[in-house]
Protein backbone atom coordinates (compact mmCIF):
# COMPACT_ATOMS: atom_id res chain seq x y z
CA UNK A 1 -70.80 -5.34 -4.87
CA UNK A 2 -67.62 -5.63 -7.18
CA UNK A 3 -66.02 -2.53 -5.52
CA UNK A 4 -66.71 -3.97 -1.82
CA UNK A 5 -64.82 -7.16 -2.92
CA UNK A 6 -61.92 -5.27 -4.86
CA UNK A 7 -61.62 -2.85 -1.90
CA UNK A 8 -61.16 -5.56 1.07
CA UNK A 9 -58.41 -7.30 -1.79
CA UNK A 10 -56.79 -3.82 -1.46
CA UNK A 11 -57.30 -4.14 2.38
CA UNK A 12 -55.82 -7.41 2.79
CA UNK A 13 -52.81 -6.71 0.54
CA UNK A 14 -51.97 -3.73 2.39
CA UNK A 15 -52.03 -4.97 5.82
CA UNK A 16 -50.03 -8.25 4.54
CA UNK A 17 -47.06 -6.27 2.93
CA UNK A 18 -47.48 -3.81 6.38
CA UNK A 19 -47.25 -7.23 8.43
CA UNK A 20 -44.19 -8.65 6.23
CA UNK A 21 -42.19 -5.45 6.61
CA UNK A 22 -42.76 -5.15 10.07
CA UNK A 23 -41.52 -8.89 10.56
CA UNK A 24 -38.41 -8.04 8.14
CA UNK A 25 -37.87 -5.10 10.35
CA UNK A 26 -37.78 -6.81 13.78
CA UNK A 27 -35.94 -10.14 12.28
CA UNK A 28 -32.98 -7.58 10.85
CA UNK A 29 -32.74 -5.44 14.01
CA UNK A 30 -32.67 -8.36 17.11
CA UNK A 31 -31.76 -11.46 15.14
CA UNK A 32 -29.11 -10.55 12.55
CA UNK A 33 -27.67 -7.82 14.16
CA UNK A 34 -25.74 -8.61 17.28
CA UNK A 35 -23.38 -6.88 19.82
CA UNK A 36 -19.99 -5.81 18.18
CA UNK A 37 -16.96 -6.73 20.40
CA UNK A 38 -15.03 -3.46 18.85
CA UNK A 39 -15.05 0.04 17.88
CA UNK A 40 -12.97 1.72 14.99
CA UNK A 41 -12.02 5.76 15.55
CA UNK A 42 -11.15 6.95 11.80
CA UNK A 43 -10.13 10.42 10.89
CA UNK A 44 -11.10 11.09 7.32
CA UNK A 45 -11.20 7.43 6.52
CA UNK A 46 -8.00 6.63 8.10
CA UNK A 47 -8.33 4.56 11.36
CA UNK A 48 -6.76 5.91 14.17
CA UNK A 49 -8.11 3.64 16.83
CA UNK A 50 -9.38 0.19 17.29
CA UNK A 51 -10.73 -0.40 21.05
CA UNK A 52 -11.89 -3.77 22.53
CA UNK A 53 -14.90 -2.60 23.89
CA UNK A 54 -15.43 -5.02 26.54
CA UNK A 55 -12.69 -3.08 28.71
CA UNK A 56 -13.45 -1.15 31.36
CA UNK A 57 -14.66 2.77 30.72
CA UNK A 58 -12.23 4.70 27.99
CA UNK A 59 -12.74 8.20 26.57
CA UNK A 60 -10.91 9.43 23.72
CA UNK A 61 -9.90 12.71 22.03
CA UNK A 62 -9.75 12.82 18.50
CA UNK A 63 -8.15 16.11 16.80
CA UNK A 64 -11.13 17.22 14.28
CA UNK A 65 -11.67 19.89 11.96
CA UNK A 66 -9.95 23.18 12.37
CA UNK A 67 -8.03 22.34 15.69
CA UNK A 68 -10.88 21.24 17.17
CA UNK A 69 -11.45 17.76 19.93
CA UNK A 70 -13.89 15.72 19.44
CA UNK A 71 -14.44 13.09 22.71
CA UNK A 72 -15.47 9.50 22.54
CA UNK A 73 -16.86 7.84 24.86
CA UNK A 74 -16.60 4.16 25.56
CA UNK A 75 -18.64 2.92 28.74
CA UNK A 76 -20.49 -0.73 29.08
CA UNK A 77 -19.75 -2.21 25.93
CA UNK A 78 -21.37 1.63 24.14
CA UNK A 79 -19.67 3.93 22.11
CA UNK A 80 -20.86 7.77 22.30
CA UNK A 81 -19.27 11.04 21.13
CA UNK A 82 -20.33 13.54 23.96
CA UNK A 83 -18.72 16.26 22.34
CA UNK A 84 -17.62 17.79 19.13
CA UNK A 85 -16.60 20.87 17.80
CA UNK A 86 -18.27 20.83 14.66
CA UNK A 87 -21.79 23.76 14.54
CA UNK A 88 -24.34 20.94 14.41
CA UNK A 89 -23.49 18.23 16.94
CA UNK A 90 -25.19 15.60 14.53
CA UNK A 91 -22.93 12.94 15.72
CA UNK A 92 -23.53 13.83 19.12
CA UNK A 93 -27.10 13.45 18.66
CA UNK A 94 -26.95 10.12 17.25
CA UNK A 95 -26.33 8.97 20.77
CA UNK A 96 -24.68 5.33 22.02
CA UNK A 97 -24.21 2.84 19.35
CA UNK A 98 -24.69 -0.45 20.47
CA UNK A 99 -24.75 -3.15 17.58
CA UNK A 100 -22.52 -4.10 14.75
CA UNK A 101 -22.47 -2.07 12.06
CA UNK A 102 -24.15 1.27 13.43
CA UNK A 103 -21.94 4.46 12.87
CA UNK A 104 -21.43 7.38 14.57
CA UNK A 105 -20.29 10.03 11.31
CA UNK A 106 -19.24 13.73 12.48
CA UNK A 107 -19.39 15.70 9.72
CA UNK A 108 -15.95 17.10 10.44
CA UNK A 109 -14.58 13.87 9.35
CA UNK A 110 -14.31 11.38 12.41
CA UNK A 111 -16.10 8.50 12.56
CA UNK A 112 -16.89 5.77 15.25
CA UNK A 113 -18.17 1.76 13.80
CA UNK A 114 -19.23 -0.79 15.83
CA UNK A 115 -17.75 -4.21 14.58
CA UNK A 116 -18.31 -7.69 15.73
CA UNK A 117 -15.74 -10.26 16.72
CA UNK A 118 -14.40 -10.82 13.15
CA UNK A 119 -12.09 -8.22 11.09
């Protein structure tokens, strides 16, 4: 009887701290995090660009590693790289960023940030 009682304790903890971190979770993602008004380009940490992203449609070429262009792509209030010339495409992959404080990071050294409407 002592290990049915101590085993729906372990239950009930488990789905509680499951249920808080869920509700951490969602509060972080929709009610602290909020649509950024613009985007920063920076080339190995220097900034190269800062775009109001509630213009109309912009894309950008950025001179990466070795000669290469990487293209940026700034459509309904989204930033995207849709190409890159470093072997992995990670930052391509990442896909459009949306809310402050997501980044796109190219391993070649360019990076796209989504800020909000305060510098």
């Amino acid at each position: 009887m002592d290990n049915k009682v101590r085993l729906k304790r372990d239950i009930i903890l488990v789905l509680s701290m499951v249920i808080i971190a869920a509700a951490a979770f969602l509060i972080i993602n929709y009610a602290v995090k909020k649509d950024g008004r613009y985007a920063v380009i920076k080339v190995d940490g220097q900034v190269v660009k800062t775009l109001d992203l509630n213009r109309e449609e912009t894309t950008i070429e950025v001179n990466g590693y070795q000669g290469g262009v990487n293209r940026i792509v700034i459509k309904d209030g989204k930033v995207s790289m849709t190409e890159a010339d470093c072997p992995d495409e990670l930052c391509v992959k990442t896909g459009k960023i949306s809310r402050t404080g997501e980044t796109i990071v190219c391993l070649c050294g360019i990076g796209a940030r989504r800020w909000g409407n305060r510098w």
